[in-house]
Protein backbone atom coordinates (compact mmCIF):
# COMPACT_ATOMS: atom_id res chain seq x y z
CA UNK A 1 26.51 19.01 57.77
CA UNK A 2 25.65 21.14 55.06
CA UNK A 3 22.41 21.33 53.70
CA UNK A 4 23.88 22.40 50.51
CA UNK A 5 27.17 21.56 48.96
CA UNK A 6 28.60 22.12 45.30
CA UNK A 7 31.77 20.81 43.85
CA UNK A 8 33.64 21.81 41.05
CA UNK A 9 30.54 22.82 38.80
CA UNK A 10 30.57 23.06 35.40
CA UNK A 11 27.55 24.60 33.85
CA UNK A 12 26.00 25.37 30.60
CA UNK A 13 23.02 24.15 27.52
CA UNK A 14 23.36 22.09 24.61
CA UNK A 15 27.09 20.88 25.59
CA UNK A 16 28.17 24.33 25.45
CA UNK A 17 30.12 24.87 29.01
CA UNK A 18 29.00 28.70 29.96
CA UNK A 19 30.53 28.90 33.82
CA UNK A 20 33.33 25.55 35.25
CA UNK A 21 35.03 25.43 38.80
CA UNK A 22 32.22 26.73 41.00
CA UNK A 23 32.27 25.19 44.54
CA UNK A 24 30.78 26.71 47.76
CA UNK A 25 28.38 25.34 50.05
CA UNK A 26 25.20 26.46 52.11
CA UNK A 27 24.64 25.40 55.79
CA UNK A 28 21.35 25.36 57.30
CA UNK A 29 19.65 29.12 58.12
CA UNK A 30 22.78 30.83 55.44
CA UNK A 31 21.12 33.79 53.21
CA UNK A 32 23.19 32.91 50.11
CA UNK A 33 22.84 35.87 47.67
CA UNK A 34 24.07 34.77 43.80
CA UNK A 35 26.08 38.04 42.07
CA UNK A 36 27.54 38.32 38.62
CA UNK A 37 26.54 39.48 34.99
CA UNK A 38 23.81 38.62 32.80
CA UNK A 39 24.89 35.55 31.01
CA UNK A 40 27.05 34.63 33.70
CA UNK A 41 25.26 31.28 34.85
CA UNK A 42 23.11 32.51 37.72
CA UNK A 43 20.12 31.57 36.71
CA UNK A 44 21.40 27.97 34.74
CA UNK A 45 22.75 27.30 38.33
CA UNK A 46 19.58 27.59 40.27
CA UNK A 47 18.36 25.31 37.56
CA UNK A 48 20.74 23.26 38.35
CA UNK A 49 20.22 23.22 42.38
CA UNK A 50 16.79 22.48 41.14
CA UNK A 51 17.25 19.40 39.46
CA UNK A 52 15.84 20.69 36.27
CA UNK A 53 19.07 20.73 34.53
CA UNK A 54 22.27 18.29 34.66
CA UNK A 55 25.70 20.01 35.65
CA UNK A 56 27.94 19.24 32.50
CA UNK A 57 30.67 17.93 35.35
CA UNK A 58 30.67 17.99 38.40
CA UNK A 59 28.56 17.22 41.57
CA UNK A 60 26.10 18.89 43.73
CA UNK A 61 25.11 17.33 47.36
CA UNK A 62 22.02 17.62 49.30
CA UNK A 63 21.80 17.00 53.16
CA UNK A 64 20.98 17.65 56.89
CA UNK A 65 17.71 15.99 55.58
CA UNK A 66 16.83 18.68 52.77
CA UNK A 67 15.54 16.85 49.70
CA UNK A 68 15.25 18.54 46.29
CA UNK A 69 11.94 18.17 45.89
CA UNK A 70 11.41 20.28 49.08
CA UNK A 71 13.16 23.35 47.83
CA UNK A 72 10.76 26.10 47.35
CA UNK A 73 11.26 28.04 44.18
CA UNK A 74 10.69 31.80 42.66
CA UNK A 75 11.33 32.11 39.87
CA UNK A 76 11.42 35.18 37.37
CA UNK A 77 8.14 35.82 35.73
CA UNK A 78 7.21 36.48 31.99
CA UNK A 79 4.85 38.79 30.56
CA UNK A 80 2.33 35.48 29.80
CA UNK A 81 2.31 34.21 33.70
CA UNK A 82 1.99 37.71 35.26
CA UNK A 83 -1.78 37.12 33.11
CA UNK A 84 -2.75 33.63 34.56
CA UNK A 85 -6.72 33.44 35.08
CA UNK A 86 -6.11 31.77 38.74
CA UNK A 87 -7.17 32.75 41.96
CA UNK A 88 -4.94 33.99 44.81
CA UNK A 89 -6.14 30.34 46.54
CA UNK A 90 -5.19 28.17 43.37
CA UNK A 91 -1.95 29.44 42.86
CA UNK A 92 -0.51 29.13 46.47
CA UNK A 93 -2.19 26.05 46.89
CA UNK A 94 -0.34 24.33 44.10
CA UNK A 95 2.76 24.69 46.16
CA UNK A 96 1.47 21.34 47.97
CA UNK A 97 1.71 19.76 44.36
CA UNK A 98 4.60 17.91 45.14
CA UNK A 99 3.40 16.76 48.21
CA UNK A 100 0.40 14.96 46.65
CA UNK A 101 2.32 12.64 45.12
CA UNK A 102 -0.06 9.83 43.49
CA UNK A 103 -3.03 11.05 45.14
CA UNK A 104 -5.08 13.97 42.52
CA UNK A 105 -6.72 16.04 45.17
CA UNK A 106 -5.16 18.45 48.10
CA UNK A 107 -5.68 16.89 51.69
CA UNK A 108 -6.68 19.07 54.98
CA UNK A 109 -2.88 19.38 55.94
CA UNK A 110 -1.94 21.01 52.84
CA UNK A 111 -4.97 23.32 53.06
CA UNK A 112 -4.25 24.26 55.84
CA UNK A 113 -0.07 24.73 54.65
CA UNK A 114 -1.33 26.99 52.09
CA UNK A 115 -3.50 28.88 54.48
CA UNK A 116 -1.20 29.97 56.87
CA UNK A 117 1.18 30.85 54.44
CA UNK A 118 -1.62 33.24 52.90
CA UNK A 119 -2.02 34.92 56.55
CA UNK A 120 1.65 34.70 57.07
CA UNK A 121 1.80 37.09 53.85
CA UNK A 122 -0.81 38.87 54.71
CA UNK A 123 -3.08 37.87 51.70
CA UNK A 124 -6.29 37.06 53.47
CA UNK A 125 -8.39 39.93 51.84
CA UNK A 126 -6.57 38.81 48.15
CA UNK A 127 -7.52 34.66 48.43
CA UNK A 128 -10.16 34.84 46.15
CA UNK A 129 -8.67 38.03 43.54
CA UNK A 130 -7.88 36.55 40.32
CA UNK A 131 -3.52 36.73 40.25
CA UNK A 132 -3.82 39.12 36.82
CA UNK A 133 -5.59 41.92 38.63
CA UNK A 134 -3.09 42.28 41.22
CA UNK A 135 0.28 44.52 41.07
CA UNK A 136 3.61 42.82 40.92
CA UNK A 137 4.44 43.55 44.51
CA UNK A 138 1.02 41.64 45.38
CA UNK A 139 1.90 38.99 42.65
CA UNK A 140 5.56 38.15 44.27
CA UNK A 141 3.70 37.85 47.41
CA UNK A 142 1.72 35.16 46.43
CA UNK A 143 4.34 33.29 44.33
CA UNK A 144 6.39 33.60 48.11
CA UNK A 145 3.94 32.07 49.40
CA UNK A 146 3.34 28.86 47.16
CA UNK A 147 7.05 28.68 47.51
CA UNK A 148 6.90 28.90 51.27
CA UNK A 149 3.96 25.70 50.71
CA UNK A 150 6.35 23.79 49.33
CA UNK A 151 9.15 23.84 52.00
CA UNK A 152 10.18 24.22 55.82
CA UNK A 153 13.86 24.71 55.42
CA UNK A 154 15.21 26.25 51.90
CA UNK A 155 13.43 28.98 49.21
CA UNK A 156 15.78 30.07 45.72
CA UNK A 157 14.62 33.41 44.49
CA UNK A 158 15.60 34.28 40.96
CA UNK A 159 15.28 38.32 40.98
CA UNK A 160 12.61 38.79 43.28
CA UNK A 161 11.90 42.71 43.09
CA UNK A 162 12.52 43.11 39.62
CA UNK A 163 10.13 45.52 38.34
CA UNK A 164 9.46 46.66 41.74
CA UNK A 165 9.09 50.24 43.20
CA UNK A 166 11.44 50.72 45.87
CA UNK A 167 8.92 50.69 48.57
CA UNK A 168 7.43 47.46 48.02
CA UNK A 169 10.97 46.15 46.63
CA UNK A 170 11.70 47.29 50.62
CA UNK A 171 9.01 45.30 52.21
CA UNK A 172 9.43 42.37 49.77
CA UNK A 173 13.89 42.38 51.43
CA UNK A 174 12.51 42.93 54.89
CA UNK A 175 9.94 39.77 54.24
CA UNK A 176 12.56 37.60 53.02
CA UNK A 177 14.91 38.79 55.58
CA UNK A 178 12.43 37.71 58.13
CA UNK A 179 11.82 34.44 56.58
CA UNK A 180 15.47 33.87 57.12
CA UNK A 181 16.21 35.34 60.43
CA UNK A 182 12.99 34.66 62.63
CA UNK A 183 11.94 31.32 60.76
CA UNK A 184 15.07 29.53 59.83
CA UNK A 185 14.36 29.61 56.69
CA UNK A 186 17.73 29.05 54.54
CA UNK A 187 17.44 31.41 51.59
CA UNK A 188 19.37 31.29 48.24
CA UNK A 189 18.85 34.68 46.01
CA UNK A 190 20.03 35.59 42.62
CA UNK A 191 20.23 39.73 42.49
CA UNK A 192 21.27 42.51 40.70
CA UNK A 193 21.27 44.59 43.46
CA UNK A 194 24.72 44.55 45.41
CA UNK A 195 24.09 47.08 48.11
CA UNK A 196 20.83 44.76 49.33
CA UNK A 197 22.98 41.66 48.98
CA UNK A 198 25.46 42.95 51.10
CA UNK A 199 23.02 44.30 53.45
CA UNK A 200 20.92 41.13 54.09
CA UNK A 201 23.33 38.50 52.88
CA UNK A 202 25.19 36.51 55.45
CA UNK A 203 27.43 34.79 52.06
CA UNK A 204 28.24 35.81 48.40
CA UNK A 205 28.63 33.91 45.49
CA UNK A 206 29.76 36.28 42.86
CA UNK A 207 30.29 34.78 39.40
CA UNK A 208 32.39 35.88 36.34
CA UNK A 209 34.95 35.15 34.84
CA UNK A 210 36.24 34.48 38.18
CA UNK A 211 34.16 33.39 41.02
CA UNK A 212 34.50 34.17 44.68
CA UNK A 213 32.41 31.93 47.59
CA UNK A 214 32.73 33.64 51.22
CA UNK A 215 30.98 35.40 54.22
CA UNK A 216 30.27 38.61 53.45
CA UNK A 217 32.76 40.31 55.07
CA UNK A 218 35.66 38.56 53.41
CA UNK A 219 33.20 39.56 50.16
CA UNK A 220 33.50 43.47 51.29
CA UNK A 221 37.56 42.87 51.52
CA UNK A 222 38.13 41.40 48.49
CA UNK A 223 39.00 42.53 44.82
CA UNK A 224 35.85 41.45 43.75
CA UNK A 225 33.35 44.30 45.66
CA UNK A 226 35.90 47.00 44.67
CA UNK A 227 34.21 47.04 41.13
CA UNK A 228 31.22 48.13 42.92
CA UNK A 229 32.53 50.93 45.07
CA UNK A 230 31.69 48.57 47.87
CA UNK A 231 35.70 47.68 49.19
CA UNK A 232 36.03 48.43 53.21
CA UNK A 233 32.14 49.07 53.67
CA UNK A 234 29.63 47.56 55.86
CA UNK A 235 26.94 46.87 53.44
CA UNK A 236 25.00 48.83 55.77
CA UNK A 237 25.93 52.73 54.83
């Protein structure tokens, strides 16, 4: 059963339909990478996966006991949040948020979540840095990690080494890569970056005017990865 499934999306703000007919589903452990051009309804679908935003028509279907309130979520920073006076600590621990439900205050289990999601990341000597002081390869760390707190089985990553310099942009694919491969983690991941999508991707959803849904290596056959010089390659080259 799939963990994930879309049907005949329609997407957009305000009434306005911006993207209609996506389908494709995700099964448990997939690395889903999201393709297409700005304004194309990437980051309206993750929304959308989110619950934060209705689909105009259509239907999307969780299962194989994911619930949408146990997605974890990274989303693309602004200027303002890349300056929030928190610690290292507070921000990952806020990942448990939805956990708490009723109750105000974090419990030993999620302390104990958050912690092992700071050594997993190798934050230990950060916990107590304020987040504004650090560089945007520590910062994504941490905001991995509160997303990690929040979920055992599915993260969404909106743009994850934008900004980046390609050796921490490196490290931050081989983390999430990990994540995916050695932890079962199911991983959906909007990116402008084709060759690492079809290098670490297991399935492409590319959309545009048209859309494709596939495995990889139907994406590497098809029309669509001939814009990209990528037609008959690997991904791996």
């Amino acid at each position: 059963m799939a963990q994930l499934k879309a049907n005949d999306l329609a997407l957009g703000y305000d009434g306005r339909t911006i993207r209609d007919g996506l389908s494709f589903s995700v099964d448990k452990g997939d690395y889903l990478c999201i393709v297409g051009e700005n304004g194309s309804g990437k980051s309206t679908l993750m929304k959308t996966i989110l619950g934060l935003k209705s689909p105009i028509s259509g239907t999307i279907a969780y299962g194989d006991g994911l619930r949408v309130k146990e997605i974890g979520y990274l989303p693309q920073q602004t200027e303002i949040q890349k300056d929030f006076p928190a610690s290292v600590w507070e921000i990952v621990l806020s990942g448990c948020l939805p956990k708490c439900g009723l109750n105000p205050f974090y419990n030993k289990e999620q302390k104990a979540l958050a912690n092992s999601q700071i050594e997993r990341l190798g934050l230990e000597k950060l916990k107590k840095r304020c987040y504004r002081e650090l560089s945007g390869g520590q910062q994504q760390r941490v905001l991995l990690a509160r997303a990690l707190c929040a979920t055992r089985q599915m993260i969404l990553l909106d743009e994850p080494v934008s900004g980046l310099d390609p050796k921490v942009t490196a490290d931050m694919y081989d983390l999430i890569y990990d994540l995916n491969k050695n932890h079962g983690i199911t991983v959906i991941m909007i990116s402008h970056d084709i060759g690492a999508a079809v290098k670490y991707a297991s399935h492409i959803l590319h959309i545009g005017n048209d859309s494709f849904f596939g495995t990889k290596e139907e994406y590497l056959k098809s029309d669509f990865s001939s814009a990209f010089g990528l037609k008959g390659g690997d991904g791996n080259d």
